[in-house]
N, C-alpha and C. Protein backbone atom coordinates (compact mmCIF):
# COMPACT_ATOMS: atom_id res chain seq x y z
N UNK A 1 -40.74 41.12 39.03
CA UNK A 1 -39.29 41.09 38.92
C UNK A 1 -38.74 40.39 40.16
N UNK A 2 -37.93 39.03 39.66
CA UNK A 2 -37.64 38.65 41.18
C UNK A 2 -36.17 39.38 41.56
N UNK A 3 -36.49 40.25 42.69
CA UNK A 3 -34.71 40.63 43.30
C UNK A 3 -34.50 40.06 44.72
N UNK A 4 -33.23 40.37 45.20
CA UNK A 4 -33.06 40.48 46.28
C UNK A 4 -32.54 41.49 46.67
N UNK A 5 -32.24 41.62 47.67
CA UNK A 5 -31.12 43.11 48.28
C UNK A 5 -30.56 42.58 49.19
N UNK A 6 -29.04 43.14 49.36
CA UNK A 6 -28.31 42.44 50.48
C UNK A 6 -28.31 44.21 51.25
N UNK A 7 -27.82 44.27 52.15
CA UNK A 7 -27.29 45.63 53.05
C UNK A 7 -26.35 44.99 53.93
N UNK A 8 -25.44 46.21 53.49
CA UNK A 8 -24.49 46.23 54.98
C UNK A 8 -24.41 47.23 55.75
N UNK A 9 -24.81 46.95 56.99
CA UNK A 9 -24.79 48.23 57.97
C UNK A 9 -23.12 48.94 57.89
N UNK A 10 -23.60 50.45 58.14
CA UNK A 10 -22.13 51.12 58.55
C UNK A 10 -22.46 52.36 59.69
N UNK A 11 -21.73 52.20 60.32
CA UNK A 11 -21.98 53.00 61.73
C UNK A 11 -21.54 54.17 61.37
N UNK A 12 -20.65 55.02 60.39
CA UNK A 12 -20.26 56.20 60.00
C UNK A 12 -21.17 56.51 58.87
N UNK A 13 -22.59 56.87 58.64
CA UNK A 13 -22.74 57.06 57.40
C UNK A 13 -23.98 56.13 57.17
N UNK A 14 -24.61 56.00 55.90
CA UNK A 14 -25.03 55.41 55.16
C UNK A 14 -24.95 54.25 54.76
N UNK A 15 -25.82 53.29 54.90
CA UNK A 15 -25.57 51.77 54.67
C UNK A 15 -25.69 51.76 53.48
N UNK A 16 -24.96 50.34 53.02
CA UNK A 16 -24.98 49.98 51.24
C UNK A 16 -25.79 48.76 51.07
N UNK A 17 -26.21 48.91 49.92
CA UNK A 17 -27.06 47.86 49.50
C UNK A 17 -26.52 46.89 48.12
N UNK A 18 -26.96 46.03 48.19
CA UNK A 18 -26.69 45.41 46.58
C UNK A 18 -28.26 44.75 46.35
N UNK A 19 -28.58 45.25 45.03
CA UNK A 19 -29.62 44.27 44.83
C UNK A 19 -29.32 43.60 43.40
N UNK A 20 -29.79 42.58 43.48
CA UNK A 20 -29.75 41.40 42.45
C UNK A 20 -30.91 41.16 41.84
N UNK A 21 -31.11 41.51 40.19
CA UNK A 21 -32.38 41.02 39.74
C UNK A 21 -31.82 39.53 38.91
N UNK A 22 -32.78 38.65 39.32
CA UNK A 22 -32.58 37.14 38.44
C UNK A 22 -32.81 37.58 37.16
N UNK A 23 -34.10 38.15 37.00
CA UNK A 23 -34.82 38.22 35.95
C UNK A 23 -33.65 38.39 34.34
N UNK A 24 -33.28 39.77 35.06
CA UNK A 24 -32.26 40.34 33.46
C UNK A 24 -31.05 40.24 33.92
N UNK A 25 -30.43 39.60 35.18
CA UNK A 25 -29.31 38.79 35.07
C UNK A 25 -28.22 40.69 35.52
N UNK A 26 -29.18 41.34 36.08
CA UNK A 26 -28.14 42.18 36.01
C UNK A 26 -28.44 43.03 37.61
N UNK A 27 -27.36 43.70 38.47
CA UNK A 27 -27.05 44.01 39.66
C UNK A 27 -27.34 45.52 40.00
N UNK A 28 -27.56 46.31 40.98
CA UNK A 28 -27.12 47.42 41.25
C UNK A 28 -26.50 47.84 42.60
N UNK A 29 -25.88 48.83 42.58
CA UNK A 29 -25.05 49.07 44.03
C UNK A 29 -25.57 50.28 44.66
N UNK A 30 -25.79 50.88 45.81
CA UNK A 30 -26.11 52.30 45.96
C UNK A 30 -26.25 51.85 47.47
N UNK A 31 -26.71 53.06 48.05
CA UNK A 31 -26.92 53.24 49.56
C UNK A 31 -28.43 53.02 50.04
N UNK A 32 -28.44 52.68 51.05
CA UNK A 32 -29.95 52.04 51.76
C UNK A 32 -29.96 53.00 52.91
N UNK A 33 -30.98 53.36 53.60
CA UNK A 33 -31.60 53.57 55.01
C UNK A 33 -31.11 52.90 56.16
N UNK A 34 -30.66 52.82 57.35
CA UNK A 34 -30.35 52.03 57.88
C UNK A 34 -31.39 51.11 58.69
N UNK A 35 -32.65 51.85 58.94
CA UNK A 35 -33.22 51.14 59.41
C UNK A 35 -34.53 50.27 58.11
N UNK A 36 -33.81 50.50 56.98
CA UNK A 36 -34.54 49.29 56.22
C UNK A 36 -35.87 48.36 55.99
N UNK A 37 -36.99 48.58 55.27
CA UNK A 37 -37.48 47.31 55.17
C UNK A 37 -37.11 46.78 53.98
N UNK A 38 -36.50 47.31 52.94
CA UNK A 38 -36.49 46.89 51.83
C UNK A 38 -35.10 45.76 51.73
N UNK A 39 -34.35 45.86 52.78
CA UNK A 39 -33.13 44.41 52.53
C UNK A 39 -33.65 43.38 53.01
N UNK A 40 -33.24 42.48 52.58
CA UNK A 40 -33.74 40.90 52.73
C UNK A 40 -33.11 40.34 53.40
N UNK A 41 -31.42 40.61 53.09
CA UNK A 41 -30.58 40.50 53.72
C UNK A 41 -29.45 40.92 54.51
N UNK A 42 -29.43 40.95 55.54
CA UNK A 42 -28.15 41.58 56.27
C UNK A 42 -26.56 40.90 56.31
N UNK A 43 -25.54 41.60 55.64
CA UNK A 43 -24.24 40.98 55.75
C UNK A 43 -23.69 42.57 56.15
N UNK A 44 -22.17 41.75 56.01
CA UNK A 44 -20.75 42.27 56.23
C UNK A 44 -20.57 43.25 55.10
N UNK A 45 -19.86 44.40 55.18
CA UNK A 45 -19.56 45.53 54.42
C UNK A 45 -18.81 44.41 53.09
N UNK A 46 -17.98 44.25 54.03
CA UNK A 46 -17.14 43.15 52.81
C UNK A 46 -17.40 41.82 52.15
N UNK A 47 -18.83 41.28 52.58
CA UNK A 47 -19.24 40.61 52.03
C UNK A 47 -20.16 41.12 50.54
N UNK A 48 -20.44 42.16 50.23
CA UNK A 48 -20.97 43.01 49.66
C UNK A 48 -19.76 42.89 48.22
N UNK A 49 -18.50 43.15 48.40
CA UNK A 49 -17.86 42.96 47.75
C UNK A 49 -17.58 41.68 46.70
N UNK A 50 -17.61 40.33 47.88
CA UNK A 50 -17.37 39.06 47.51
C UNK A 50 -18.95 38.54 46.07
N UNK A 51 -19.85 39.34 46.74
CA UNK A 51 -21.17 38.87 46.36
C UNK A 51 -21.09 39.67 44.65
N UNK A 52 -20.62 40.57 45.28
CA UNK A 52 -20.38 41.50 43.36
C UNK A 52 -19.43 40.67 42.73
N UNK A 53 -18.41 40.32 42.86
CA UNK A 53 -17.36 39.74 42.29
C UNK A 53 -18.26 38.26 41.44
N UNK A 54 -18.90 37.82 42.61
CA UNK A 54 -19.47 36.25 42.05
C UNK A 54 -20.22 36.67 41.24
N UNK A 55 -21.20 37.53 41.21
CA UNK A 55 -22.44 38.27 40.01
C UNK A 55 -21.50 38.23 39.01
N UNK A 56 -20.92 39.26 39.18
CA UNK A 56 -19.75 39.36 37.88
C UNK A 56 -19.12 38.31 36.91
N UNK A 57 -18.59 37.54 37.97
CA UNK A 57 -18.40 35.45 37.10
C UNK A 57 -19.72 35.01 36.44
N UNK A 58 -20.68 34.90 36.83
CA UNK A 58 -21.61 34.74 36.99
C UNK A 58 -22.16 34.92 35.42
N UNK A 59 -22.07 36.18 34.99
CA UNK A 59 -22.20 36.79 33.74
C UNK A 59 -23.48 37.71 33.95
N UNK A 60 -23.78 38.36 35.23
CA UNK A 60 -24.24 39.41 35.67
C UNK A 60 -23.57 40.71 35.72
N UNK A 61 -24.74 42.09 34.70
CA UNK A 61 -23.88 43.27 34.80
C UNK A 61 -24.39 43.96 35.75
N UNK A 62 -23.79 45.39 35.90
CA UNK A 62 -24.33 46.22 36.97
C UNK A 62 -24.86 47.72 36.15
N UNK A 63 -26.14 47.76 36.60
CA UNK A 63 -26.89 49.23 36.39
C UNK A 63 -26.89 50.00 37.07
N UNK A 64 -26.84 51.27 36.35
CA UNK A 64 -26.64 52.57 37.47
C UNK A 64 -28.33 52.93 37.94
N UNK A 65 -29.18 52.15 36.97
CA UNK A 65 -31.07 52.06 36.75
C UNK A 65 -31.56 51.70 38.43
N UNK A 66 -31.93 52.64 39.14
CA UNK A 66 -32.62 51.80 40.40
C UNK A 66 -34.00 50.73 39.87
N UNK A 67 -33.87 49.85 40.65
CA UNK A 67 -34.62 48.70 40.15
C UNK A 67 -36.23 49.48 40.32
N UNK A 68 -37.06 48.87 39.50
CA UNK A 68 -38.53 49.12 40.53
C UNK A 68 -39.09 50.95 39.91
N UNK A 69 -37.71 51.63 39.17
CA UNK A 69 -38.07 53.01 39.22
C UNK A 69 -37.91 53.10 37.69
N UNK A 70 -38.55 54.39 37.40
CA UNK A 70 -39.15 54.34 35.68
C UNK A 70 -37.48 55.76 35.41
């Protein structure tokens, strides 16, 4: 399955993640670890936002399914 994961650090709390599968064209949102190996990428809280929005144009949906898990 090819994905990626973005994370955005947050100093109050729990970091967020987005991951993106190419494969089925479809997204998920949830919280990450902060100290991470599984993000690929590190952004901005609010870039997290911009990146869902474009999935969304895109004609990418979002699962509540964690990727990778049965």
């Amino acid at each position: 399955m090819n994905t990626i994961t973005f994370g955005a650090k947050s100093i109050n709390g729990y970091s967020h993640k987005l991951v993106v599968c190419d494969y089925t064209h479809q997204y998920e949102v949830g919280q990450v670890c902060m100290n991470s190996t599984f993000v690929d990428v590190w952004v901005k809280k609010s870039d997290l936002k911009t990146i869902e929005n474009k999935l969304i144009s895109d004609g990418y949906t979002r699962t509540d399914k964690e990727f990778g898990k049965e």
